[in-house]
C-alpha atoms as a PDB file:
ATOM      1  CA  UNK A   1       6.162 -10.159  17.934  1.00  0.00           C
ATOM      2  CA  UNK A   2       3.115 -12.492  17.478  1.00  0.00           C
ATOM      3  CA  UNK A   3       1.167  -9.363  15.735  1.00  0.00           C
ATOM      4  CA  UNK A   4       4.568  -8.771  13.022  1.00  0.00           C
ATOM      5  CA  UNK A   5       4.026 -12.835  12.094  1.00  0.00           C
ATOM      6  CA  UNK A   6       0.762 -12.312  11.635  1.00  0.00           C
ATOM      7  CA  UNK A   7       0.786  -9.519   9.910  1.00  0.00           C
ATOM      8  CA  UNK A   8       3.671 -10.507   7.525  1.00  0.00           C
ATOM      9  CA  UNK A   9       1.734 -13.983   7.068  1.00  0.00           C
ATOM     10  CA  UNK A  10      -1.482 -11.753   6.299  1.00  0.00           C
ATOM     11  CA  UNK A  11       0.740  -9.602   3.624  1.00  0.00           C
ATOM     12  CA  UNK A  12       2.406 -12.901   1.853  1.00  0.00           C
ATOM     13  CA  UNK A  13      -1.670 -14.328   1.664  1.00  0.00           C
ATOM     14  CA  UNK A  14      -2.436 -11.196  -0.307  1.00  0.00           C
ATOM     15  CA  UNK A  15       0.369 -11.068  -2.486  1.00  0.00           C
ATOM     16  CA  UNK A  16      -0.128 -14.900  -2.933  1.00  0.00           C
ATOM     17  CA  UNK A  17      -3.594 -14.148  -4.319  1.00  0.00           C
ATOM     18  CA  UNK A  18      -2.496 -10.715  -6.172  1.00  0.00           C
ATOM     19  CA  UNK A  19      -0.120 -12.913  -8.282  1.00  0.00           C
ATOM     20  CA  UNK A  20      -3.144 -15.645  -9.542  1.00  0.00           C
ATOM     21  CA  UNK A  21      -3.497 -15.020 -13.188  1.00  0.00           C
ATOM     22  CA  UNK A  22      -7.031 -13.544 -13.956  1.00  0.00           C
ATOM     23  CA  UNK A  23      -7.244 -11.980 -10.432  1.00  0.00           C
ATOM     24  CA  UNK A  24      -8.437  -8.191  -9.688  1.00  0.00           C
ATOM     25  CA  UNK A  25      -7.007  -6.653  -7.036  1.00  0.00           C
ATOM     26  CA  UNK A  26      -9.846  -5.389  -4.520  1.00  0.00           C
ATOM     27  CA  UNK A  27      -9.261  -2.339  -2.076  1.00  0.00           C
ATOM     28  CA  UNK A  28      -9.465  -4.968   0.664  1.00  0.00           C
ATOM     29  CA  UNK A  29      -6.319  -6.414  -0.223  1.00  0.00           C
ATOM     30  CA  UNK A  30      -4.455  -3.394  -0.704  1.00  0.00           C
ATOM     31  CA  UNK A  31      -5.756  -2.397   2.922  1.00  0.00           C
ATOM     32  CA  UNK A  32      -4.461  -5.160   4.343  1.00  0.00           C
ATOM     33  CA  UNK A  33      -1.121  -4.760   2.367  1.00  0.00           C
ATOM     34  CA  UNK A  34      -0.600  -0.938   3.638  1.00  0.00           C
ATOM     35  CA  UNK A  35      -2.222  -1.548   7.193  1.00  0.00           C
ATOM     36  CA  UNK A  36       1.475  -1.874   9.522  1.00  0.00           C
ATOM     37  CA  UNK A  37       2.189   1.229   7.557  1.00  0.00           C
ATOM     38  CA  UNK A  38      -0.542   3.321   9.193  1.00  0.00           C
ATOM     39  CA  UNK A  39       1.911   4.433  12.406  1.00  0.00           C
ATOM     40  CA  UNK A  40       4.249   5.376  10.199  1.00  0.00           C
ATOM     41  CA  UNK A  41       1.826   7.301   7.840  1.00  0.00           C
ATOM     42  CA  UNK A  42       0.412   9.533  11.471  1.00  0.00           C
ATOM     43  CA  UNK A  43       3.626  10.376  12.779  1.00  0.00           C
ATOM     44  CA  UNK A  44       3.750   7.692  15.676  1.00  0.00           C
ATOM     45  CA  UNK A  45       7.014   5.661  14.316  1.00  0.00           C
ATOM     46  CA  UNK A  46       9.990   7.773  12.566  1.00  0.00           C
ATOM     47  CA  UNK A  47      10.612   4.887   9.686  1.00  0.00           C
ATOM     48  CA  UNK A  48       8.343   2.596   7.919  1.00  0.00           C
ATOM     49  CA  UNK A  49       8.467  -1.196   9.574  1.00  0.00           C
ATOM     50  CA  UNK A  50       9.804  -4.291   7.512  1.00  0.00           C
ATOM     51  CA  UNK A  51       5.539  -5.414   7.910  1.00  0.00           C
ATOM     52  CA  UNK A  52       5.034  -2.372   6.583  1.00  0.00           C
ATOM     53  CA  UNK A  53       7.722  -2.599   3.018  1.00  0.00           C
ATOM     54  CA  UNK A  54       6.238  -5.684   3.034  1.00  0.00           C
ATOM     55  CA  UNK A  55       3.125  -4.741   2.118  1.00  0.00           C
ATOM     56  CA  UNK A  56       4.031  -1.790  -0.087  1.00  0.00           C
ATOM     57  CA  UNK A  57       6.290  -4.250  -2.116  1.00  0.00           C
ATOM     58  CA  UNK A  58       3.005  -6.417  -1.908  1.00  0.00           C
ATOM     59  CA  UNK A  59       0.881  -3.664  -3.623  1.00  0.00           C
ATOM     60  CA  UNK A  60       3.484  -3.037  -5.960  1.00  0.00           C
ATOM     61  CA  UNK A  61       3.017  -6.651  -7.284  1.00  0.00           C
ATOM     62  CA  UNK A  62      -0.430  -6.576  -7.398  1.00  0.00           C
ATOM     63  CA  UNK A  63      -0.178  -3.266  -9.888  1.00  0.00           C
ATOM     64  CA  UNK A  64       0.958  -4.556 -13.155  1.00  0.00           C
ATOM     65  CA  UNK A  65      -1.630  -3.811 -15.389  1.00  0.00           C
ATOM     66  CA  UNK A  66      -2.872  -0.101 -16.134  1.00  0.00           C
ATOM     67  CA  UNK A  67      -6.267  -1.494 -14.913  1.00  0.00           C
ATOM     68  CA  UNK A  68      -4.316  -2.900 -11.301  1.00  0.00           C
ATOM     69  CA  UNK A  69      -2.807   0.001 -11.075  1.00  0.00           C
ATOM     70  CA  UNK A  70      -5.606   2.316 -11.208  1.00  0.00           C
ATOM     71  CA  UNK A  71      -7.671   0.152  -8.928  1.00  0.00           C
ATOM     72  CA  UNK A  72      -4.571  -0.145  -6.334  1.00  0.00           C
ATOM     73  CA  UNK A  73      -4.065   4.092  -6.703  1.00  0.00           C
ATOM     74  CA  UNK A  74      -8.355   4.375  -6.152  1.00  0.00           C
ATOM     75  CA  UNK A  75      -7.591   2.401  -3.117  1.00  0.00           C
ATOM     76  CA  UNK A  76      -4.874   4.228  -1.443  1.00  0.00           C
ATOM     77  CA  UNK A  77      -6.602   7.533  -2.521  1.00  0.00           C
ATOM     78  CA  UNK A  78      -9.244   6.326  -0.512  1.00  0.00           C
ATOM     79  CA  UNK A  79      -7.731   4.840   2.341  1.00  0.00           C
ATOM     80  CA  UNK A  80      -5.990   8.546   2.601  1.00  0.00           C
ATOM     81  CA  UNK A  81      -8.822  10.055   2.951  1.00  0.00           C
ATOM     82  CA  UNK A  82      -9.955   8.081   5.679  1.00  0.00           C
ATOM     83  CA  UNK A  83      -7.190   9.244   8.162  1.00  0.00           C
ATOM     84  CA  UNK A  84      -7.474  12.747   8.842  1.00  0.00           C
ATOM     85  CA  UNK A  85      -4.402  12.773  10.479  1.00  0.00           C
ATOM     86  CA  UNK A  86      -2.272  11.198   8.162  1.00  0.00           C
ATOM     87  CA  UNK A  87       1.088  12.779   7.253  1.00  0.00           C
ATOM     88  CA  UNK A  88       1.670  13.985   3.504  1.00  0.00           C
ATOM     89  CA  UNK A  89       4.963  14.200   3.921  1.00  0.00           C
ATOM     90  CA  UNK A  90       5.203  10.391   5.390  1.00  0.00           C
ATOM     91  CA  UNK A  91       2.764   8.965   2.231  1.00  0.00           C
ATOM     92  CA  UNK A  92       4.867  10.659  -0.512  1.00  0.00           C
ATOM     93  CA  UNK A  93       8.147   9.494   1.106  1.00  0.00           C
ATOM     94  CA  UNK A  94       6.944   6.248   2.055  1.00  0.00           C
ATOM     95  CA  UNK A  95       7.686   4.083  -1.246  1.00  0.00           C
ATOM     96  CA  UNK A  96      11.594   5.570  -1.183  1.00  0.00           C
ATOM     97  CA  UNK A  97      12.250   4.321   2.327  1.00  0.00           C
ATOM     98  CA  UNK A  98      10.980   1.101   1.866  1.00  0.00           C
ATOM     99  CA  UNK A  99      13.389   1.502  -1.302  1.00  0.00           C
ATOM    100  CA  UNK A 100      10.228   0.211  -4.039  1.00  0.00           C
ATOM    101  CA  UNK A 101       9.899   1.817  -7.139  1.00  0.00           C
ATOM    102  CA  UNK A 102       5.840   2.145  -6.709  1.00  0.00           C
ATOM    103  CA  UNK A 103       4.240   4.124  -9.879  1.00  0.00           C
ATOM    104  CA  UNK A 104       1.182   4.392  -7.802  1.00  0.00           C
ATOM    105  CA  UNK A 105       0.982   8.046  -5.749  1.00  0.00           C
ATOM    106  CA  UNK A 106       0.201   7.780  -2.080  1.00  0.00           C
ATOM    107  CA  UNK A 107      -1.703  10.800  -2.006  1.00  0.00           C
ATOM    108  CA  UNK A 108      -5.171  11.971  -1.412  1.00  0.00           C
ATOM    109  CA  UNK A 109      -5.536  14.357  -4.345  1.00  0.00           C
ATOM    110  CA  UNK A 110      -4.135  12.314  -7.008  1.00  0.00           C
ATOM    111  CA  UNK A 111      -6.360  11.740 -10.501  1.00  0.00           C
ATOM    112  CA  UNK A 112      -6.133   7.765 -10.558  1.00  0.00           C
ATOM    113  CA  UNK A 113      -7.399   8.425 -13.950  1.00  0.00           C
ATOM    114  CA  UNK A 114      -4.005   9.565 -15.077  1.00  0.00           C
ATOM    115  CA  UNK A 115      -2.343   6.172 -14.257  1.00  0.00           C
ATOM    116  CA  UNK A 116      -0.577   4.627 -16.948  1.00  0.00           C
END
């Protein structure tokens, strides 16, 4: 329980600074936004967590701009990559169970570049 409250109070700190006008979003933020979803994303929990929505309804905030939103899609792309054991199936689905329209892939192949 103590871990979930800090972890929500961790995501609502990010989106806090996401939402500052003039502010880039940095990897480090989206990290920490997507970070409860990681058991989810390897196949140890069968549904996302309400830390974990949290945080993908975080990073969705932080994406409004093209710019944001190639940054945020760079940043899962490469936190992906990272875990070799992470489900495809989980990372595409992930956005509809947590019921957030994300236009940002979670997928290690996608072209960022392509983000509109």
């Amino acid at each position: 329980m103590k871990g979930g409250v800090i972890a929500v109070i961790a995501i609502l700190a990010v989106f806090q600074l996401a939402i500052q006008h003039g502010h880039a979003v940095t990897c480090g933020e989206v990290d920490v936004s997507l970070m409860p979803c990681i058991n989810y994303l390897i196949g140890h929990d069968s549904s996302p967590s309400p830390a974990c929505c949290a945080g993908v309804k975080a990073v969705k905030g932080m994406a409004s701009t093209t710019a944001d939103k190639r940054t945020c899609c760079g940043c899962v792309k490469a936190a992906a990559n990272r875990y070799t054991d992470l489900k495809d199936e989980a990372a595409q689905s992930l956005p509809a169970k947590c019921a957030v329209q994300l236009d940002i892939p979670i997928s290690r192949t996608v072209d960022c570049t392509k983000i509109n």
